[in-house]
N, C-alpha and C. Protein backbone atom coordinates (compact mmCIF):
# COMPACT_ATOMS: atom_id res chain seq x y z
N UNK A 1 189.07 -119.68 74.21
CA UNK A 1 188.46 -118.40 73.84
C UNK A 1 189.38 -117.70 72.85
N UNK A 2 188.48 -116.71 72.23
CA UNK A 2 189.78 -116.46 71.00
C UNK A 2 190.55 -115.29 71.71
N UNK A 3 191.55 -114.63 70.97
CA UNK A 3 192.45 -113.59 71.43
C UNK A 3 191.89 -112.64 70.45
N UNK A 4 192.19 -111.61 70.93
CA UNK A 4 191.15 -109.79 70.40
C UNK A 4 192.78 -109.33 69.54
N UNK A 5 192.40 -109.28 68.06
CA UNK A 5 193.09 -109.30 67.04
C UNK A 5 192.71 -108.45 66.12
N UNK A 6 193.72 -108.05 65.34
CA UNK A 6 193.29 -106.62 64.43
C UNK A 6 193.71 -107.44 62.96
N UNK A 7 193.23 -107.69 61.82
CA UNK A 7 193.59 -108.19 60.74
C UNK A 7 194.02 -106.86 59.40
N UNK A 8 194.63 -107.08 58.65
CA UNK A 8 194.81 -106.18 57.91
C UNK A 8 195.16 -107.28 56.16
N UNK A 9 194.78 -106.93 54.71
CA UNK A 9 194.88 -107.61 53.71
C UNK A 9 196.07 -106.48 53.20
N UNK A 10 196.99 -107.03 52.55
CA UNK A 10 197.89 -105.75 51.69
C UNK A 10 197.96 -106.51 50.22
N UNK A 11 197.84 -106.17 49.27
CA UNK A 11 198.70 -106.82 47.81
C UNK A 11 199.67 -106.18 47.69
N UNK A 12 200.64 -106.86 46.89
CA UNK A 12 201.78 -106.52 46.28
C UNK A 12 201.95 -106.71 45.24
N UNK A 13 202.01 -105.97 44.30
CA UNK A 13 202.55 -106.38 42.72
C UNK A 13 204.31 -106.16 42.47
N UNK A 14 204.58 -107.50 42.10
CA UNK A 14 206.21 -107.25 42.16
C UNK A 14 206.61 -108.31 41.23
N UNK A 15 207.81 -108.55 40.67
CA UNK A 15 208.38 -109.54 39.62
C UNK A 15 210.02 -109.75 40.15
N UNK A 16 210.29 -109.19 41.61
CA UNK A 16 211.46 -109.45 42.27
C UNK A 16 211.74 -110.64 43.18
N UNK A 17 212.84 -110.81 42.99
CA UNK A 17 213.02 -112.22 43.76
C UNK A 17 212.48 -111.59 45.21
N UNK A 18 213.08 -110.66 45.84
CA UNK A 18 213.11 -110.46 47.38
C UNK A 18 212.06 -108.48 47.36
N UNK A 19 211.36 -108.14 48.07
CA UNK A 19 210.03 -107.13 48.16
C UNK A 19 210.05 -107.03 49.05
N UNK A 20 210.66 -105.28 49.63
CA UNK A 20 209.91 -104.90 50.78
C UNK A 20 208.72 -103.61 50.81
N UNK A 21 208.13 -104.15 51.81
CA UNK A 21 206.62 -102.88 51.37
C UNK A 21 206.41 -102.42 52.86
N UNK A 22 206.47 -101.02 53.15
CA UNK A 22 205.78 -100.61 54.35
C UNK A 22 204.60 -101.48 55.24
N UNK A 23 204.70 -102.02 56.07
CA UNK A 23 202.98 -101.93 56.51
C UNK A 23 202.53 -100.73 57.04
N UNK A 24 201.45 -100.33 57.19
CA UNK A 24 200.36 -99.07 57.31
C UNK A 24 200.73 -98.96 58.70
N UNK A 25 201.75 -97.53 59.11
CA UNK A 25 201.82 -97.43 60.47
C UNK A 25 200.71 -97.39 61.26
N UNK A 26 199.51 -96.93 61.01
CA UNK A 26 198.26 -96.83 61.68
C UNK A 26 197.90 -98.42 62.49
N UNK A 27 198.08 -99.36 61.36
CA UNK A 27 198.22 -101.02 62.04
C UNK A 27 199.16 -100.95 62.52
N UNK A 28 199.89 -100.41 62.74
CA UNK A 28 201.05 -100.99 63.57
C UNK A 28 201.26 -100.65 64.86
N UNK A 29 200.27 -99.49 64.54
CA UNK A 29 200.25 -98.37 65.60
C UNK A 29 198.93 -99.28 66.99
N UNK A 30 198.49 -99.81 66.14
CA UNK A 30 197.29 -100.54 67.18
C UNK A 30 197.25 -101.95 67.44
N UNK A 31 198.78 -102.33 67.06
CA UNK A 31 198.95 -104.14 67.30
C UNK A 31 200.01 -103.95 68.49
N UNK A 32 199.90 -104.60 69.57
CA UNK A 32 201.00 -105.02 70.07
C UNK A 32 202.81 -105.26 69.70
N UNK A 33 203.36 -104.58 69.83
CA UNK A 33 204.75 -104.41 69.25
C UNK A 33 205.02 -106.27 68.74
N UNK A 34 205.69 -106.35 67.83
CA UNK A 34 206.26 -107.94 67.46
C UNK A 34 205.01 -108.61 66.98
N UNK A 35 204.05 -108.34 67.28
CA UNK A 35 202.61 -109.15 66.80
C UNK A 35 202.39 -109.53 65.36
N UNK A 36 202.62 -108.74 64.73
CA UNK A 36 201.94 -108.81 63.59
C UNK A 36 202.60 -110.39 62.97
N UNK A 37 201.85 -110.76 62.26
CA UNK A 37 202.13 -112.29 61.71
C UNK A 37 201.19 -112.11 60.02
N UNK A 38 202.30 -113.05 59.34
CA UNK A 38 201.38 -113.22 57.75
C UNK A 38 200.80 -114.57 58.77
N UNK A 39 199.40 -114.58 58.18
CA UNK A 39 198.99 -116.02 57.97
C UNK A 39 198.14 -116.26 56.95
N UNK A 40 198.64 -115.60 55.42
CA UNK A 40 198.09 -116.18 54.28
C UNK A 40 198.82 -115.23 53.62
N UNK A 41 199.39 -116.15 52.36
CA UNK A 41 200.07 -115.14 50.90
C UNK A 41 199.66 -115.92 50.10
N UNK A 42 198.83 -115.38 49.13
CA UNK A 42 198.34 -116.23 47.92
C UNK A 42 198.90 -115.08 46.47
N UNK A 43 199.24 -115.56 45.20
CA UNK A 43 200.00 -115.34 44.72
C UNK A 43 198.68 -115.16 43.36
N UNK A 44 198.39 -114.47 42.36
CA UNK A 44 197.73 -114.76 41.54
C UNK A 44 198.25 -115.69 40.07
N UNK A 45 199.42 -115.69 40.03
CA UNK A 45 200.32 -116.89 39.48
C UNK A 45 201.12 -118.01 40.16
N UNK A 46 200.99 -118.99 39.34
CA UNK A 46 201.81 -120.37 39.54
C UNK A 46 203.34 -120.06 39.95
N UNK A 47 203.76 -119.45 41.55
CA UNK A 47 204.97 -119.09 41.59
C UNK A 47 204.85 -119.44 43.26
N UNK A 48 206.16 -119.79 43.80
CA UNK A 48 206.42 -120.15 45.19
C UNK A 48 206.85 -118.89 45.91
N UNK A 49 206.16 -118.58 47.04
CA UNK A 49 205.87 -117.41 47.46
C UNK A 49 206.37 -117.58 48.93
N UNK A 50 206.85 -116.69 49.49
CA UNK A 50 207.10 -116.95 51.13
C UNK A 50 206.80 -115.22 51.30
N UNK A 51 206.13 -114.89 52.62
CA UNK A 51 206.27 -113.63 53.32
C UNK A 51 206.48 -113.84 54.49
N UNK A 52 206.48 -112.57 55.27
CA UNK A 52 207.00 -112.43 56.58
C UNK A 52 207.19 -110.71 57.28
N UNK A 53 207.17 -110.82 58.36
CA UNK A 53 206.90 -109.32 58.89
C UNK A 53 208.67 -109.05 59.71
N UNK A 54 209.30 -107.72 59.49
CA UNK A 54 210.35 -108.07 60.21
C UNK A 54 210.31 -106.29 59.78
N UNK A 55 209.79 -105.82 61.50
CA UNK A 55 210.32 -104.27 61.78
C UNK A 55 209.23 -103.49 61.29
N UNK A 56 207.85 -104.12 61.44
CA UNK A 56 207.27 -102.83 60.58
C UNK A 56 207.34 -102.68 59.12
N UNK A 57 207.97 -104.14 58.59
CA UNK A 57 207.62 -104.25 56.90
C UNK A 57 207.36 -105.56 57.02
N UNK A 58 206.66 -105.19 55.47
CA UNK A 58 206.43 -106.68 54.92
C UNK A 58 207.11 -107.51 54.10
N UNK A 59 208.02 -108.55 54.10
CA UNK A 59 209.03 -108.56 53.17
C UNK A 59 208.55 -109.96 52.74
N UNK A 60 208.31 -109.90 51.21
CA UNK A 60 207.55 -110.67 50.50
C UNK A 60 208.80 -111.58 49.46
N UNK A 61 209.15 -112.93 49.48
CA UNK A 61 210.12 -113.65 48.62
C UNK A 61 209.72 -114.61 47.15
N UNK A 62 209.98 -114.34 46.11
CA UNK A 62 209.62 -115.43 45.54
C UNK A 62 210.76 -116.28 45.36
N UNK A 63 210.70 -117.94 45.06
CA UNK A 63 211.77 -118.38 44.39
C UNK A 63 212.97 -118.24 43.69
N UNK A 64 212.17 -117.25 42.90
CA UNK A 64 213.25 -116.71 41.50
C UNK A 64 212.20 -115.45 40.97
N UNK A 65 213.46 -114.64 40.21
CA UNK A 65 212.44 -113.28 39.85
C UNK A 65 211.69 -113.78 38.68
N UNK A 66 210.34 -113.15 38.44
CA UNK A 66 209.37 -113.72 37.43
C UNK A 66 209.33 -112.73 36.51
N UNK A 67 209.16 -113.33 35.00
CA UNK A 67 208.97 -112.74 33.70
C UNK A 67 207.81 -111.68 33.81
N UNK A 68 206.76 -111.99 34.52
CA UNK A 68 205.59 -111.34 34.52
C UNK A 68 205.48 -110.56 36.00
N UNK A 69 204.98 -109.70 36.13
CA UNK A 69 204.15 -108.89 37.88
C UNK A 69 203.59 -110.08 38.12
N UNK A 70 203.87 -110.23 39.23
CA UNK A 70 203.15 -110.96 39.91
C UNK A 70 202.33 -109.98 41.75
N UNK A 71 200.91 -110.62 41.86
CA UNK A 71 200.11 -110.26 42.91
C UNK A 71 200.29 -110.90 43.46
N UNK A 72 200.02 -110.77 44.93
CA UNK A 72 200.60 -111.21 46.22
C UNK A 72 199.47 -110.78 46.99
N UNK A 73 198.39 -111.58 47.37
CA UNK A 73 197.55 -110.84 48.22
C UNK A 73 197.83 -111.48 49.90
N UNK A 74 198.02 -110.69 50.67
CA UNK A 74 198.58 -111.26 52.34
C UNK A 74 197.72 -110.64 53.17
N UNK A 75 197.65 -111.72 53.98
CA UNK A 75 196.41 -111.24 55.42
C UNK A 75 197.50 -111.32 56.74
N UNK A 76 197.62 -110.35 57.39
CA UNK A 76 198.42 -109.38 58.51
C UNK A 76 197.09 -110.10 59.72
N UNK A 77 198.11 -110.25 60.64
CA UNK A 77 196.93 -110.68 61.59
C UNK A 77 198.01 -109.99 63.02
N UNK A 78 197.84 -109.17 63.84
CA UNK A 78 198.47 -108.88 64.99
C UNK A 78 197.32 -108.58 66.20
N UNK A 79 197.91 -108.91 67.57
CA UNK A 79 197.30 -108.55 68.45
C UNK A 79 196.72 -107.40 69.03
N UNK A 80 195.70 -106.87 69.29
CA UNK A 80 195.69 -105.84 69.66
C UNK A 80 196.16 -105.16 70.72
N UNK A 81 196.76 -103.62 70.79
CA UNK A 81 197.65 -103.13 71.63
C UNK A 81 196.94 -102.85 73.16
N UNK A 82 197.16 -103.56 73.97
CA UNK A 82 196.67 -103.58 75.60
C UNK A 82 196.28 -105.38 75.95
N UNK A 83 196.10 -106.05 74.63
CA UNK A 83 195.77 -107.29 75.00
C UNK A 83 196.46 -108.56 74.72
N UNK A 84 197.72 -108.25 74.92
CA UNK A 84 198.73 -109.40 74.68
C UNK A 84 198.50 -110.25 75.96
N UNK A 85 198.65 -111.44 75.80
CA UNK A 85 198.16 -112.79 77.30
C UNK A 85 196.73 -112.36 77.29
N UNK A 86 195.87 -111.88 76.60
CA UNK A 86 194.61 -111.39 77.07
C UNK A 86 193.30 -112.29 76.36
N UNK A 87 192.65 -113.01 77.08
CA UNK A 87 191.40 -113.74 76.47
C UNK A 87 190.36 -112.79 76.00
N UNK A 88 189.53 -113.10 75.55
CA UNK A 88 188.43 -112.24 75.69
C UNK A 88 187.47 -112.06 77.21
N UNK A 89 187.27 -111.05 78.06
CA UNK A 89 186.82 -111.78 78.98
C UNK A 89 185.44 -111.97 79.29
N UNK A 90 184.80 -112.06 80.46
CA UNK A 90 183.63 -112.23 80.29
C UNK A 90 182.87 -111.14 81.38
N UNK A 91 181.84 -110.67 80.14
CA UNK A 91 181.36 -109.76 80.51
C UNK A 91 179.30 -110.09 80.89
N UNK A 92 178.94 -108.81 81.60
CA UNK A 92 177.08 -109.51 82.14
C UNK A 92 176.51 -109.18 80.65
N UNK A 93 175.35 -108.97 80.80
CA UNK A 93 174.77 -108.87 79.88
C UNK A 93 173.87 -107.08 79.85
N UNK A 94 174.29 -106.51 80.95
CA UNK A 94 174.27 -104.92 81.16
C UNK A 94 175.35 -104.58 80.29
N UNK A 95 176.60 -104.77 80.55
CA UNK A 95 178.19 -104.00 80.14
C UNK A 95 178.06 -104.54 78.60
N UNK A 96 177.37 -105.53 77.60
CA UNK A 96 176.96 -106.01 76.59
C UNK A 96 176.24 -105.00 76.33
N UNK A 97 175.58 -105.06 76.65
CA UNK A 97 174.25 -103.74 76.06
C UNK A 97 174.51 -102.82 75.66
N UNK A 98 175.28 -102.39 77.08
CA UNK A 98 176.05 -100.60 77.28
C UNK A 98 177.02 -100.07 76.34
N UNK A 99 177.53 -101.58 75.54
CA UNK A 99 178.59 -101.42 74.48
C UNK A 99 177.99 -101.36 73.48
N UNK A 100 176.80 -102.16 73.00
CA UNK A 100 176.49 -102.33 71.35
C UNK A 100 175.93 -100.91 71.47
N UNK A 101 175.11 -100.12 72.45
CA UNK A 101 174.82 -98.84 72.43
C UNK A 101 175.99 -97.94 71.96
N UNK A 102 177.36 -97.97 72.63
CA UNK A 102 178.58 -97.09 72.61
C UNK A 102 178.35 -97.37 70.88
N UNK A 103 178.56 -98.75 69.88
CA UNK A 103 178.83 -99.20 69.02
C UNK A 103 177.80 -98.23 67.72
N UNK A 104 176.82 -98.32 68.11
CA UNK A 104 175.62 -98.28 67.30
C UNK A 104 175.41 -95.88 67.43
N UNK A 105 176.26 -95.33 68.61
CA UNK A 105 176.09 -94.16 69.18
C UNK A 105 177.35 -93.49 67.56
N UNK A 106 177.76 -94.34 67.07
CA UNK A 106 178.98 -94.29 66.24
C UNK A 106 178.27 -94.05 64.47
N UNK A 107 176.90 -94.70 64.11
CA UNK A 107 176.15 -94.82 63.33
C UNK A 107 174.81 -94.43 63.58
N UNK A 108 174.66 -93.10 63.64
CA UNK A 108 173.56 -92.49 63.67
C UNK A 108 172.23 -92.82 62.17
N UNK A 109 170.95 -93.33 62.22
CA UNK A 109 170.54 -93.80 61.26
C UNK A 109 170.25 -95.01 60.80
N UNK A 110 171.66 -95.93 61.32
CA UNK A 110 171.58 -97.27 61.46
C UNK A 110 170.47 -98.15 61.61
């Protein structure tokens, strides 16, 4: 079953060997402390790219510093805060209902 996860995308435009960038305390504020994980940095140039999360930043590496800006687009993936060890669980098909109602009580018009 999957695990209940909060995703977040950030870019970076930078031409430095080594980049650190805030992540959005608000995500951070709703992931499980230590959670957060890159699991994608794609680069919009031909350049070797590494990221990584350490403290509430995002610290983005290239190889070597580049002639040009380079984009950095990264997908943030952390757990959500109350559901660390937590599956999704299983719910009837009343407490289903009672939610897409809570969901839909949010979008009046819909």
């Amino acid at each position: 079953m999957p695990e209940v996860r909060f995703d977040d995308v950030m870019e970076v435009c930078t031409n430095r060997a080594v980049t650190e960038v805030p992540i959005d305390p608000k995500y951070v504020e709703v992931c499980e402390p230590n959670s957060i994980r890159v699991c994608g940095a794609v680069p919009n140039l031909p350049v070797f790219v590494g990221a990584s999360v350490s403290r509430g930043t995002l610290v983005i590496r290239l190889d070597k510093p580049s002639d040009e800006k380079v984009t950095i687009s990264v997908r943030l993936t952390g757990i959500r805060r109350g559901f660390e060890n937590k599956r999704f669980p299983n719910r009837s098909r009343e407490q289903f209902e009672a939610n897409e109602r809570f969901i839909r009580s949010a979008y009046p018009g819909d």
